[in-house]
Structures are given as C-alpha cells and as structure tokens.
Protein backbone atom coordinates (compact mmCIF):
# COMPACT_ATOMS: atom_id res chain seq x y z
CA UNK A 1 24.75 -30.83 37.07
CA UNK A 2 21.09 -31.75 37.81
CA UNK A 3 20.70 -33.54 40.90
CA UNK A 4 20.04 -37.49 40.86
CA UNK A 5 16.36 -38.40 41.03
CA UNK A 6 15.24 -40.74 44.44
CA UNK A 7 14.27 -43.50 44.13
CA UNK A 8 10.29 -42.13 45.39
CA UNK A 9 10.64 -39.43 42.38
CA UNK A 10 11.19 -42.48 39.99
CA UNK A 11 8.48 -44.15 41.26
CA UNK A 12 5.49 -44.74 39.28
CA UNK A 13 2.88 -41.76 39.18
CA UNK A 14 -0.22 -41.71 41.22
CA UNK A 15 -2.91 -44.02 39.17
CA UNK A 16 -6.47 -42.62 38.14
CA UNK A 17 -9.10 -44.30 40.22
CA UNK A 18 -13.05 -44.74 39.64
CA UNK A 19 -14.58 -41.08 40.43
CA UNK A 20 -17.36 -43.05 42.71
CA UNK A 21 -14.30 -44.35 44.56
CA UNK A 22 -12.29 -41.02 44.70
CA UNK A 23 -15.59 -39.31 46.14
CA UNK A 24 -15.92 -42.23 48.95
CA UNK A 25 -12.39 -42.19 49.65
CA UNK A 26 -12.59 -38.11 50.11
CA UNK A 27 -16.06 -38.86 52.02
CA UNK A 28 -14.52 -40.96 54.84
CA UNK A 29 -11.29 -38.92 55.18
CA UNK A 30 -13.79 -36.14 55.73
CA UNK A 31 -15.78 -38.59 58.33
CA UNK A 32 -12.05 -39.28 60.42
CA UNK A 33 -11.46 -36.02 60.87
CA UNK A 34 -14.89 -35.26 62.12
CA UNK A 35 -15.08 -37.74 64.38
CA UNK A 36 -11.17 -37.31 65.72
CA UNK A 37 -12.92 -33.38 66.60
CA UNK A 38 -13.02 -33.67 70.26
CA UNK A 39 -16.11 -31.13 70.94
CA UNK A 40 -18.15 -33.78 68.59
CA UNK A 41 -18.33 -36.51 71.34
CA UNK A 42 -19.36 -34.20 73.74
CA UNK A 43 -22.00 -33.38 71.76
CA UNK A 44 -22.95 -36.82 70.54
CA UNK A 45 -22.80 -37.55 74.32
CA UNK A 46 -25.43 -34.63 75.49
CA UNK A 47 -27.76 -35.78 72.41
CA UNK A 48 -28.20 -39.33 73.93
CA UNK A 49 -28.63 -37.92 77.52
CA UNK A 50 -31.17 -35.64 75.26
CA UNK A 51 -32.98 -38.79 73.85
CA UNK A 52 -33.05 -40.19 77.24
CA UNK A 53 -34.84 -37.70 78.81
CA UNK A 54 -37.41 -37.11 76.29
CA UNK A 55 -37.84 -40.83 75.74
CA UNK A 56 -38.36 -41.52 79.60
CA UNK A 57 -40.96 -38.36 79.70
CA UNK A 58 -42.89 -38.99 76.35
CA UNK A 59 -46.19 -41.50 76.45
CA UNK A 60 -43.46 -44.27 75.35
CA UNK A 61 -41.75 -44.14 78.74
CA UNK A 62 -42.76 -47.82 79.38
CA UNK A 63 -41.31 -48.85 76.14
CA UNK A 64 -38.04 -46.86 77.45
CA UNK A 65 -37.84 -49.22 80.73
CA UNK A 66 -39.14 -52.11 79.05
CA UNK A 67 -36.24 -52.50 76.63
CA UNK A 68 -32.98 -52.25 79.30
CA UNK A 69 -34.85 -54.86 81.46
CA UNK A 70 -35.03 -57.05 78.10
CA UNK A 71 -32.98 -60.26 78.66
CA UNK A 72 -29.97 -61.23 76.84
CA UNK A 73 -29.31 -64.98 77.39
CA UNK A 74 -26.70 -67.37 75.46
CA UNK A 75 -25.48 -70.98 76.09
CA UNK A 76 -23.04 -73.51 75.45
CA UNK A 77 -24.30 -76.87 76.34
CA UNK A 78 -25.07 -77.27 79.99
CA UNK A 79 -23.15 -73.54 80.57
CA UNK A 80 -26.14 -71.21 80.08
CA UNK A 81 -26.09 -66.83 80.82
CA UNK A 82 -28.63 -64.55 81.24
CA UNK A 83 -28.56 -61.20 82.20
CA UNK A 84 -30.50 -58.35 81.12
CA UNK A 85 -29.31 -55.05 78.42
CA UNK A 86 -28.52 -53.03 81.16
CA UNK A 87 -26.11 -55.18 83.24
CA UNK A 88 -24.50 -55.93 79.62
CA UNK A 89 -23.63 -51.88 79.17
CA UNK A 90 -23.48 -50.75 82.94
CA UNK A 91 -21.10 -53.87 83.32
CA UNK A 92 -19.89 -55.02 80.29
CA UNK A 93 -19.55 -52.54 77.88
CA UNK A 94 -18.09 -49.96 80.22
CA UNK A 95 -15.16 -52.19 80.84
CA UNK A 96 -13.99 -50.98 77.61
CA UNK A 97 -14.07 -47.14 78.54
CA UNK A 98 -12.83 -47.74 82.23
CA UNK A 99 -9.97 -49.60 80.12
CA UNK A 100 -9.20 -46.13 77.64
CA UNK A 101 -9.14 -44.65 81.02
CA UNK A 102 -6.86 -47.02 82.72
CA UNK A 103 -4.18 -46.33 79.65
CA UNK A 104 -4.69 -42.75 79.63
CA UNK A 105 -3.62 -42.64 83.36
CA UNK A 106 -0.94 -45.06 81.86
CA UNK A 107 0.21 -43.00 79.70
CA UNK A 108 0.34 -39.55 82.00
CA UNK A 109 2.48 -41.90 84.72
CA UNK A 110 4.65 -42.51 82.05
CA UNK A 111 5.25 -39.02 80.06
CA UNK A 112 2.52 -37.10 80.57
CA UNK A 113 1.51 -34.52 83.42
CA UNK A 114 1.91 -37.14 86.11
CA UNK A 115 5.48 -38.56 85.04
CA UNK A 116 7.41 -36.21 87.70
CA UNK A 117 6.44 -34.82 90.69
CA UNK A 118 7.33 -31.31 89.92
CA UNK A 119 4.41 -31.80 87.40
CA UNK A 120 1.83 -33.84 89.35
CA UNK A 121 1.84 -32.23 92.21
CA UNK A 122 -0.21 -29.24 91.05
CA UNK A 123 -3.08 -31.04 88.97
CA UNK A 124 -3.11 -33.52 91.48
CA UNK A 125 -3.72 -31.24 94.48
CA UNK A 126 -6.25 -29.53 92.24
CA UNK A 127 -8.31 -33.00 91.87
CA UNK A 128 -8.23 -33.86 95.07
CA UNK A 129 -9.30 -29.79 96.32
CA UNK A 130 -12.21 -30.65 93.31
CA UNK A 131 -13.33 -34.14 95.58
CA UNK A 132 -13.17 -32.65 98.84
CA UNK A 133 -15.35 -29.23 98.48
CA UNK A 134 -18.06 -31.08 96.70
CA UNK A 135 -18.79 -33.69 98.84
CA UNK A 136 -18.17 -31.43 102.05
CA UNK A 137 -21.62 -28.99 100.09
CA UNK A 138 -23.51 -32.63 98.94
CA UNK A 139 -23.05 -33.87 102.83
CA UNK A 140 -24.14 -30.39 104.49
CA UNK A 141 -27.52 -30.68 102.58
CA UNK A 142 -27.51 -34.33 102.76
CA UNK A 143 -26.75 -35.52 106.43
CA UNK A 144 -29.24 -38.25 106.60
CA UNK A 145 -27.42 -41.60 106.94
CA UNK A 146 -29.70 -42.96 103.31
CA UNK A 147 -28.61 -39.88 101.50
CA UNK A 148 -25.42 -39.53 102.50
CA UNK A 149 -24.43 -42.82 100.89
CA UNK A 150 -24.14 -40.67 97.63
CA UNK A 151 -21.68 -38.17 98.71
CA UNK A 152 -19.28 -39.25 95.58
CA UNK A 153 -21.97 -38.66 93.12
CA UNK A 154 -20.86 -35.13 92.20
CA UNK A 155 -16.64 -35.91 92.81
CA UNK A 156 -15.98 -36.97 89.28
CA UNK A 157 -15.43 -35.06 85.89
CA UNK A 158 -16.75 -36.94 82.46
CA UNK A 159 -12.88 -36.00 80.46
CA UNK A 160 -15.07 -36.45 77.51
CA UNK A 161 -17.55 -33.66 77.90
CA UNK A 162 -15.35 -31.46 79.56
CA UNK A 163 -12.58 -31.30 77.03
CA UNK A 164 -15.28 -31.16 74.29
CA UNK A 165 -16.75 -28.25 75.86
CA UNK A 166 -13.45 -26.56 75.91
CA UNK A 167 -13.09 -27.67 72.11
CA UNK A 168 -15.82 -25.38 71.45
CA UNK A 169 -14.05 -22.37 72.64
CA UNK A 170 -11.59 -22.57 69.61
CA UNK A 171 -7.71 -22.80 69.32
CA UNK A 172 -7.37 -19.26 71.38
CA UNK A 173 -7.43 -21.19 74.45
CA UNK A 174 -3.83 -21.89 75.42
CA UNK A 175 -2.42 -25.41 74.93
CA UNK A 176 -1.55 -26.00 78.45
CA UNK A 177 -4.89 -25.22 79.79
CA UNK A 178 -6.15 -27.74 77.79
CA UNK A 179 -2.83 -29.78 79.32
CA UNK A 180 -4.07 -28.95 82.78
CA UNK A 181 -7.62 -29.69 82.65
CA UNK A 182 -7.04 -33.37 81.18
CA UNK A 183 -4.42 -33.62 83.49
CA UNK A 184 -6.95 -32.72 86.45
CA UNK A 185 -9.47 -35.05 85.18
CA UNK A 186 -7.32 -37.86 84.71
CA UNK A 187 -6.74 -37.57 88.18
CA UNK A 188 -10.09 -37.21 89.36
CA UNK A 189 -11.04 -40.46 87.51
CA UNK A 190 -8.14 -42.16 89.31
CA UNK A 191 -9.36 -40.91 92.48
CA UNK A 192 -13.05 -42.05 91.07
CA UNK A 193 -11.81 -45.32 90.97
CA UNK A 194 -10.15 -45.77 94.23
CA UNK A 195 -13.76 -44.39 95.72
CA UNK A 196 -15.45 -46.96 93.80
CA UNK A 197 -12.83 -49.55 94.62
CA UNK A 198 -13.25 -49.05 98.62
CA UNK A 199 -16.66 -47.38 99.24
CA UNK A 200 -18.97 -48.58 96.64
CA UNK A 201 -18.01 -52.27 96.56
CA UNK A 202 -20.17 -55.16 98.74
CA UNK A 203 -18.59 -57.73 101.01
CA UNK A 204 -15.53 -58.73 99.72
CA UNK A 205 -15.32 -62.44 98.44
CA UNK A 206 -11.75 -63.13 98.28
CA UNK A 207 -11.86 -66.22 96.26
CA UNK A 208 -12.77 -63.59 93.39
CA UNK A 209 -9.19 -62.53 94.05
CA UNK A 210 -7.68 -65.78 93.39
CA UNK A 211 -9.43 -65.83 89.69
CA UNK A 212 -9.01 -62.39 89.02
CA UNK A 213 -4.78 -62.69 90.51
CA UNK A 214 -4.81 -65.99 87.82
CA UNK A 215 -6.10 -63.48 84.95
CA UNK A 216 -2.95 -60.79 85.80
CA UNK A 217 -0.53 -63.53 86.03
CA UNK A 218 -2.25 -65.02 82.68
CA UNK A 219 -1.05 -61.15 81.32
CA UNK A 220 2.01 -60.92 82.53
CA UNK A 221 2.99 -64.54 80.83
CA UNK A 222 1.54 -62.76 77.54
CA UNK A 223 3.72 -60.14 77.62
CA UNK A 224 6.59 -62.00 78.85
CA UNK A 225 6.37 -64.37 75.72
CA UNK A 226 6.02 -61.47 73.35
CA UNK A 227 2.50 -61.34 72.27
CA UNK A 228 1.80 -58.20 71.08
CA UNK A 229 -1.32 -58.48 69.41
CA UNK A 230 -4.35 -57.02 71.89
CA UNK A 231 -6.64 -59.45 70.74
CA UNK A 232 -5.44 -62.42 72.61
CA UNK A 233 -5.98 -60.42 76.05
CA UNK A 234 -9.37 -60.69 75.83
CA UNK A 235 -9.15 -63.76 76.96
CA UNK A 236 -7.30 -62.83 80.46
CA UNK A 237 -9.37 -60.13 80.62
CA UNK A 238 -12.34 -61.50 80.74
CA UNK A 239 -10.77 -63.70 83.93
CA UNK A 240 -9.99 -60.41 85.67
CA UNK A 241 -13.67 -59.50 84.88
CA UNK A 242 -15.12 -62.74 86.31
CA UNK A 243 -12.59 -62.63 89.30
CA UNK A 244 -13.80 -59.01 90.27
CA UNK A 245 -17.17 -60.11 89.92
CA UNK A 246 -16.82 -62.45 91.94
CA UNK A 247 -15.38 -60.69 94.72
CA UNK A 248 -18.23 -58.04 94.93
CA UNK A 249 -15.79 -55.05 93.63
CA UNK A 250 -17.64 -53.43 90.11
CA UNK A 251 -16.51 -55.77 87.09
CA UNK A 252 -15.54 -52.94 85.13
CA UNK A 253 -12.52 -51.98 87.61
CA UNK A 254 -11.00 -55.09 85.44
CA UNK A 255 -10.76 -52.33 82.61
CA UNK A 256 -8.16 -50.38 84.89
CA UNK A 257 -5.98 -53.33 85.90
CA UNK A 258 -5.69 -53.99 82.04
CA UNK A 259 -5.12 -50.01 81.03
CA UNK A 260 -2.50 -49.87 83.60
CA UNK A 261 -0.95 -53.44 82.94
CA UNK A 262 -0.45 -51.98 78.98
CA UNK A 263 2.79 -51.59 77.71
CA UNK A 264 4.30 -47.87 76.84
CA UNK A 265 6.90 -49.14 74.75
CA UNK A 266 6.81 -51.80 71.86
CA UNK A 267 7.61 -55.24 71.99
CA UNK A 268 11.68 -55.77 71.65
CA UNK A 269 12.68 -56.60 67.72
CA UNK A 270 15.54 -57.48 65.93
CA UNK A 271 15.16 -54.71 63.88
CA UNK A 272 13.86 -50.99 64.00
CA UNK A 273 10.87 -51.26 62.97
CA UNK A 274 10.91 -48.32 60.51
CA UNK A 275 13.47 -49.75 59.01
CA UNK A 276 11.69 -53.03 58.68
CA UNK A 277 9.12 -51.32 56.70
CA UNK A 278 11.95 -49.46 54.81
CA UNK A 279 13.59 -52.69 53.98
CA UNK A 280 10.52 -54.68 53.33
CA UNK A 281 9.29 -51.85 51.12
CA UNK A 282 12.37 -51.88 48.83
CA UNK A 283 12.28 -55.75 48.62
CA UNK A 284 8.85 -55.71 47.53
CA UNK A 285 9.33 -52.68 44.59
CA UNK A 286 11.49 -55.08 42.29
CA UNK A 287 10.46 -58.53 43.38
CA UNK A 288 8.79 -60.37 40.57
CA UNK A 289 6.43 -62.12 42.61
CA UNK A 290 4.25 -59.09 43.54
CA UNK A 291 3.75 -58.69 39.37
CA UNK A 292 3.36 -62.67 39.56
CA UNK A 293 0.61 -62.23 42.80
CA UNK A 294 2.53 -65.10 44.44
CA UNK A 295 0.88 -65.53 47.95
CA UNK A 296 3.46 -68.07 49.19
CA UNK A 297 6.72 -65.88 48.22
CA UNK A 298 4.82 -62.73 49.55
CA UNK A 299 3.50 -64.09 52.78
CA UNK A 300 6.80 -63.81 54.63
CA UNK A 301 7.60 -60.45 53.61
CA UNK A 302 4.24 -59.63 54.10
CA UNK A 303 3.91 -60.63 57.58
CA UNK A 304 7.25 -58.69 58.40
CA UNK A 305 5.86 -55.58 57.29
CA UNK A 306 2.47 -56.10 58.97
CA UNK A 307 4.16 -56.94 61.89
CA UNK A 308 6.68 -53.71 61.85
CA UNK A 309 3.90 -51.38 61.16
CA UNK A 310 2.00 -52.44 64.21
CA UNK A 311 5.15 -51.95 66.31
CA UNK A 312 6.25 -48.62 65.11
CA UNK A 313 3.28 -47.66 67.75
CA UNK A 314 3.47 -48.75 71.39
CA UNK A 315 0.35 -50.54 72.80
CA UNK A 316 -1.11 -47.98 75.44
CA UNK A 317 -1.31 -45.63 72.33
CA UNK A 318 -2.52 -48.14 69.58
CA UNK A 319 -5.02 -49.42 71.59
CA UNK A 320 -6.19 -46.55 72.83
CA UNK A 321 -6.54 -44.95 69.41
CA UNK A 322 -8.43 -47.80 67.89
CA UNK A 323 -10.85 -47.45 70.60
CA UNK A 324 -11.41 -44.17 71.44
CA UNK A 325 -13.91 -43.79 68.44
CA UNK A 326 -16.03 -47.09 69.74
CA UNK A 327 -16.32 -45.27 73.28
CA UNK A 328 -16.69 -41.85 72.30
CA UNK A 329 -19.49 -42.39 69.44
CA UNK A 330 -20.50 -46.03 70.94
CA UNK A 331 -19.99 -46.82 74.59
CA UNK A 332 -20.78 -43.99 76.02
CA UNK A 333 -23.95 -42.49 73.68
CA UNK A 334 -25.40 -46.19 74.44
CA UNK A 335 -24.56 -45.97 78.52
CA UNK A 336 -26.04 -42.25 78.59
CA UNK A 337 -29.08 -43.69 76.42
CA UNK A 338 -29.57 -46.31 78.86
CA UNK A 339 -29.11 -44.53 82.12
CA UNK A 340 -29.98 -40.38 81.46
CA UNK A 341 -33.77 -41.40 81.22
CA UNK A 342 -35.12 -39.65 84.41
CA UNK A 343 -38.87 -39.41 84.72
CA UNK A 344 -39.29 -35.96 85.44
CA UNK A 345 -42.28 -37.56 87.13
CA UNK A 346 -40.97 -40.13 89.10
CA UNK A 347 -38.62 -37.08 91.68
CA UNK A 348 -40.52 -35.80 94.09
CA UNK A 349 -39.38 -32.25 94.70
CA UNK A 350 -42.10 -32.08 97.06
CA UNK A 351 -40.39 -34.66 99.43
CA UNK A 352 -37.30 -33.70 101.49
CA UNK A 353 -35.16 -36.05 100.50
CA UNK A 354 -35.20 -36.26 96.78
CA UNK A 355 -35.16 -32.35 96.88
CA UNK A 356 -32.19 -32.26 99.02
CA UNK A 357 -30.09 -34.98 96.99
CA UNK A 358 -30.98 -33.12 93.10
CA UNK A 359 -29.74 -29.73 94.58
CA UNK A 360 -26.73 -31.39 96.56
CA UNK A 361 -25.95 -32.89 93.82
CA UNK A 362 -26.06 -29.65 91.25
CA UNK A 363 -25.04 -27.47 93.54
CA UNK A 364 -21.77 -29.92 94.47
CA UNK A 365 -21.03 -29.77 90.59
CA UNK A 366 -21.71 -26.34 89.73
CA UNK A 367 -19.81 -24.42 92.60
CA UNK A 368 -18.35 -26.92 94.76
CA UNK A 369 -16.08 -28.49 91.56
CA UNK A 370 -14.70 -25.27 90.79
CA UNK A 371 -14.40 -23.81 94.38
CA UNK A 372 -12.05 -26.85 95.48
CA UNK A 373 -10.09 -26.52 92.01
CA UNK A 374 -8.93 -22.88 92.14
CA UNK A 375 -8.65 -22.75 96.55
CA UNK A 376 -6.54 -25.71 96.77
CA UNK A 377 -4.61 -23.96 93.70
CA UNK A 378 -3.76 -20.73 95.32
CA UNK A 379 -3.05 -22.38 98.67
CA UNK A 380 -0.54 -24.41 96.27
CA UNK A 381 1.09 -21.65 94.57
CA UNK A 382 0.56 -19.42 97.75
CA UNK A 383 2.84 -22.33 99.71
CA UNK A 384 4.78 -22.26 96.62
CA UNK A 385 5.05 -25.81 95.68
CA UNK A 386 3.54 -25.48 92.83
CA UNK A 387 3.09 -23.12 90.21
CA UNK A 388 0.17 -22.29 87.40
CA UNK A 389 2.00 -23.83 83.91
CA UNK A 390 2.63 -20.88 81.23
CA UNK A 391 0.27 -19.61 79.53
CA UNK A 392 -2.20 -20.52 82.65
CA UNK A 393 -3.94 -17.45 84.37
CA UNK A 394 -6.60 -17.53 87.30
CA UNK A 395 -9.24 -17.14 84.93
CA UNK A 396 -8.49 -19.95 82.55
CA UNK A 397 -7.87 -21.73 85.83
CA UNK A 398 -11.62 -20.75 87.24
CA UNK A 399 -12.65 -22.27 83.29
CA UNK A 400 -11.18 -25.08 84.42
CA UNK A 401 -12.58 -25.74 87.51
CA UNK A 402 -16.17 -24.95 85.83
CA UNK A 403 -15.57 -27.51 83.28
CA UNK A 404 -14.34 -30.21 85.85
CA UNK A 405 -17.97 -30.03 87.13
CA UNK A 406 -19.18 -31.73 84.41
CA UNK A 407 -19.75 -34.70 86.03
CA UNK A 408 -22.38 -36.80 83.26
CA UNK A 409 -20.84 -40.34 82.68
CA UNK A 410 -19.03 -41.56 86.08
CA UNK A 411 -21.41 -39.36 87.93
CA UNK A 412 -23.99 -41.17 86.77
CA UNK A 413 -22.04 -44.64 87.04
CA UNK A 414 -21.35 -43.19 90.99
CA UNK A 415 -25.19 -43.15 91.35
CA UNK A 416 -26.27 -46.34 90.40
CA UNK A 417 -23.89 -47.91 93.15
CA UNK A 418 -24.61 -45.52 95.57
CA UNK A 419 -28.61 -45.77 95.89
CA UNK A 420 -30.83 -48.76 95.57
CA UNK A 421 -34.13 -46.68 96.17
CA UNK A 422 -35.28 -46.04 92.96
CA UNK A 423 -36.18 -41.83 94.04
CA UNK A 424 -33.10 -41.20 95.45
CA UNK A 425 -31.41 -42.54 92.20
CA UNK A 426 -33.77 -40.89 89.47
CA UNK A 427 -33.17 -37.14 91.93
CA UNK A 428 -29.25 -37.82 91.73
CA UNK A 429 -29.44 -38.58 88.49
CA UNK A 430 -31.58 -35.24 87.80
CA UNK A 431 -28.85 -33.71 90.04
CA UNK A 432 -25.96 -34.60 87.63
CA UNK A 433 -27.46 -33.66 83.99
CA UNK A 434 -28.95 -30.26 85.45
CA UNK A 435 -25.22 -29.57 87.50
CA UNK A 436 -23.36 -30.77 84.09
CA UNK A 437 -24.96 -28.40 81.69
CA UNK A 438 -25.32 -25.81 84.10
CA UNK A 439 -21.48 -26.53 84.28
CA UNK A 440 -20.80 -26.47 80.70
CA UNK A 441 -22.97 -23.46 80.31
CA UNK A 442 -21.11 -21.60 83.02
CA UNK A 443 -17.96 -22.64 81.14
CA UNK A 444 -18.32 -21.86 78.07
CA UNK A 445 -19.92 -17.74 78.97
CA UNK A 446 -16.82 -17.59 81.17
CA UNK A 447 -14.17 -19.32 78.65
CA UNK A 448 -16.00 -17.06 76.39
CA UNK A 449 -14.99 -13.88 78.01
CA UNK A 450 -12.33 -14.73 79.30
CA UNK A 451 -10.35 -15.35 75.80
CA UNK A 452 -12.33 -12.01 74.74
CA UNK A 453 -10.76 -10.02 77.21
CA UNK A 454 -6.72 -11.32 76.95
CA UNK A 455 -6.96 -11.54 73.28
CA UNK A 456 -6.07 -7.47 73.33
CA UNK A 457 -2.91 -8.15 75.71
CA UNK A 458 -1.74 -11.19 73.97
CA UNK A 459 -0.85 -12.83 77.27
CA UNK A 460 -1.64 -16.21 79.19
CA UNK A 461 -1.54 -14.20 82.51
C-alpha cells in the first residue's frame, strides 16, 4: 500500500518567477552569506583604518579633519542640539556596538563560556593575565605621570578583528579554540568596561544617576508589561544615554546596561509559538479570504503569526542578529574611518614621550597580550583549577593570546579618553594599528604553522 501523501507533498508546486527576479533573489542570498563570513568584517574593518591613514597623510589631510569637526545641529522649537560628526559616532553611534557587546556578555552569563564557574574560570583568568602583563610593559616605558594616564590603551582585544583573523585560518582550527578566544575577549571587553567605567570617567554628577536609574526602571516596566518589540526601548535608552551623560561616565556605557538588561528567553505566550505558526499556517491554506485578499479577516491571523515568528527567537539573540551586520559593515568601518587617521607627521618619534607611548603601546599588544594569556594559563592548569578545553593545545593557546592583541576598536576608544594632548593621542593611536597588525600578522604565520604541523597527528594536543 503506498503511503498517504502530507499535506506539504500536496501542496502546490514551487511557481516560476521573472528570471531578473530569480537572479536578484540568488544575488542577495549570495550577499548574506558573505557578509555573515566572519573574516570579512575584519577585513572591511582594516580597509577603513587603511583609508584613514592614507586620507590623514595625502595633500587632502585638512579635508580629512575638516569633515569630523563638521557640525550636526537639529531643533525642535526652543529645544535646539549641536554637536559635531565625531561626538555623533565616538558617542552616539558606538552605543549601538557597546550594546551587541553588552548582549554577547549576556548571552555567555547565561549559556555560554561564562554560565558556570567550572567554565569561566579559565578564560576569565586568561583575560585578566592578558590586562595585567600589558599594562605592567606600557607603565615600565611609560612612568611619567602624563603618559601613564594611558596604561589601558593596549588591555583590550577588538572580538571583531580577532575572530576574523582566525576565520582566515580555515575550518582546521578546532571549534573550541575559536570557543576560547571569544570567550577570552568577551571578557576582556567586560573588564574594558569596568576600566572605562572607574578610571576614564570625570567627576561624577550624581543627578545623571537619577535620569539614567528613571531610564532602567522605564525598562524594567517594559518588560514587565510584555513589550517585546525592541523598538520601543529606544526610547528608555536614550534616558540611560542622557543620564550617563550627565553624570560624566562615557554615554555609550548606556549600550551595556541595555545588552545586559535583554531578555534570554521570549516573552511568556499562550501558545508555543511554533505551533502558533503551525496553526496559523493551516488556517490560512484553506481560508477563502486569502484567495478573496481580505485585509480585515486576515489581519488577526496575520498579526498572530507575525507575532509567533518574532518569538520563536529570544531577544538577546534577535537583536543581536539584526544588528551585527549594521556594526560590523557600518559602525565600526565609520568609527575606524573617523578615528585611524594618524598623521604620520604630526608623532614626533624624535621626542621622548611620543616615542615611548607608540612602542609601549605596540610592544604591550604584541608580546605583553599574549605573555599574560598563556602564563596566567599554565599557572591555572599548573594549580589545577582549570584545564585547556579539548581539542586546545599550548600552541593554539599561544594563537590565541597573539590574536587577543589585536587591540584596533576599544583600543582606540581607550585612547581618546585617556589623552587630551593631541601627540600623545595621534603616538597611541600609531601604537595600536602598528601592535594590531603586527598582532594579526604574528597570528596568522603562527596559526599557520601551527595547524600545518598537527594536521599529520590528527590531534588537538
């Protein structure tokens, strides 16, 4: 007896469409899966800081200064801002990546590499061994109470670089290195944050506080309610943004307290919603008024399954998708566009000073990063409270501490807090993009030969 067709088999055939629309349709499924290719926005990223520096050292340098100092101003009846393109990225804009960072630290806390302590403890020993050795090499050649102030500049690992880079090595490098080395930079922004947070921020106003504790609250009675849309939290957020502006903390901290605020599980339903979209699905395949294109009858149904398929996705992971191109192949290009532009001119090697903060600052990056990483490892594993994850061997471990010393975006970010003198700033600056690629360089000739040489054995250790 020949088995009874589904219901999807009796379905009605896939319909011919316009070949001009076939070829587009092919075109952008080609584009998504480009731009979802990690080692892409790494690149896209070193191409702007590659703009940047040619811009800033071409005869159209002035034109490169002259357009972030352009000012941006809108009003609204007496209410009038003004502020120029470079507060609006440095300030603004980033509030959107330090928020994809704030839910991917969300996310690890809740069932990632930081969900236990049996698994934290190892990355997160790492990231702090990774924060300690470089600033203890940047503050032996930089003692000087001025210079010192930038002692976090080389503490931090860009995750998008550095997991791009290690995209580029191909799939022979074991998953959970990969696992480790996001891990260990999700960390290290945490702990770029807290420096930020405590060392980097003015005098405290504390009636900032009040505002930006109104703009939490103003959250919490959005999720409370049931609002699940993201949209609406703009509005709060920009509160929390205002409030920490206010208080002399960085703006774009707000971006954290909204990651980590996001839920990790979807908002409470009557129904599954799976089997909303089942149901809905069904309803719709023999209801007249889809054949009839009645809005009214559809709208309900319509709005069910619209709802049900944004639900079958928690927040921290639908938001963070639907952003993560705008930061990878927007935010971040535009902030490394805006900030890599380092006359070559304007550093005085000559001079002590800006000498001593470009090679603290490489220096910190190149050796110090992966020094900390793989000492404070083997003291770990030597104590034995921790272990290396499978697959994990001391030289995909060194890989990983030269990758972590790619330090490009929050480096960068670090530097513009830390110094107000404009040569100290452009030779830190110089510091991080010659201690990143040197970095990624490193990385890759090691990562290189090092998946060369246990390819033979077939082993992670």
């Amino acid at each position: 007896m020949a088995p009874q067709k589904t219901a999807r088999q009796m379905s009605t055939p896939p319909r011919e469409v316009p070949a001009a629309q076939a070829a587009a349709e092919r075109a952008l499924q080609t584009l998504d899966r480009f731009l979802h290719i990690e080692a892409v926005g790494g690149i896209v990223l070193l191409a702007a800081a590659a703009v940047a520096l040619v811009w800033a050292n071409s005869p159209f340098a002035a034109s490169y200064e002259h357009l972030w100092h352009l000012t941006v101003s809108a009003s609204i009846g007496s209410f009038a801002i003004s502020q120029t393109l470079h507060f609006l990225i440095n300030d603004g804009l980033m509030t959107v990546f330090f928020l994809v960072v704030g839910m991917e630290i969300r996310r690890e806390i809740h069932e990632g590499a930081l969900s236990t302590p049996a698994q934290a403890v190892l990355p997160v020993a790492a990231a702090i061994g990774g924060v300690v050795a470089p600033a203890a090499i940047y503050l032996a050649l930089n003692p000087d109470p001025v210079r010192l102030h930038g002692w976090a500049v080389p503490t931090a690992t860009d995750i998008a670089f550095a997991v791009g880079v290690l995209a580029l090595l191909g799939r022979a490098v074991p998953a959970n290195l990969r696992v480790f080395l996001l891990a260990l930079a999700i960390i290290d922004d945490v702990i770029a944050v807290l420096i930020i947070a405590l060392f980097y921020s003015g005098g405290l106003d504390f009636t900032g506080f009040v505002v930006a504790g109104a703009g939490i609250l103003m959250v919490l009675a959005m999720q409370r309610i049931g609002i699940g849309s993201s949209l609406p939290y703009a509005a709060p957020g920009a509160v929390i943004w205002i409030g920490l502006l206010m208080t002399g903390a960085h703006p774009t901290l707000a971006g954290v307290v909204l990651g980590l605020m996001t839920p990790v599980r979807s908002r409470p339903m009557r129904e599954d919603p799976v089997e909303v979209v089942s149901r809905v699905a069904s309803e719709l395949r023999d209801n007249e008024a889809v054949a009839a294109k009645d809005e009214r009858t559809l709208a309900r149904p319509l709005k069910q399954l619209a709802l049900a398929r944004r639900e079958i996705l928690p927040p921290v992971v639908r938001v963070q998708a639907r952003l993560h191109p705008w930061v990878s192949y927007g935010i971040m290009p535009l902030f490394a566009l805006a900030n890599a532009g380092v006359s070559l001119g304007g550093v005085d090697l000559a001079a002590a000073g800006p000498r001593h903060v470009v090679w603290g600052v490489a220096l910190a990056l190149v050796l110090g990063k992966p020094l900390g990483i793989v000492a404070v490892t083997w003291l770990m594993t030597l104590l034995r409270v921790g272990r290396l994850p499978d697959g994990v061997s001391w030289g995909g471990l060194l890989l990983v501490g030269l990758l972590g010393g790619i330090g490009f975006t929050m480096s960068i970010f670090i530097a513009m807090l830390a110094f107000t003198d404009e040569g100290l700033l452009n030779a830190a600056k110089l510091g991080v993009l010659a201690g990143s690629l040197g970095a990624a360089f490193l990385g890759l000739g090691w990562g290189a030969l090092h998946i060369r040489r246990r390819a033979p054995a077939g082993s992670g250790h």
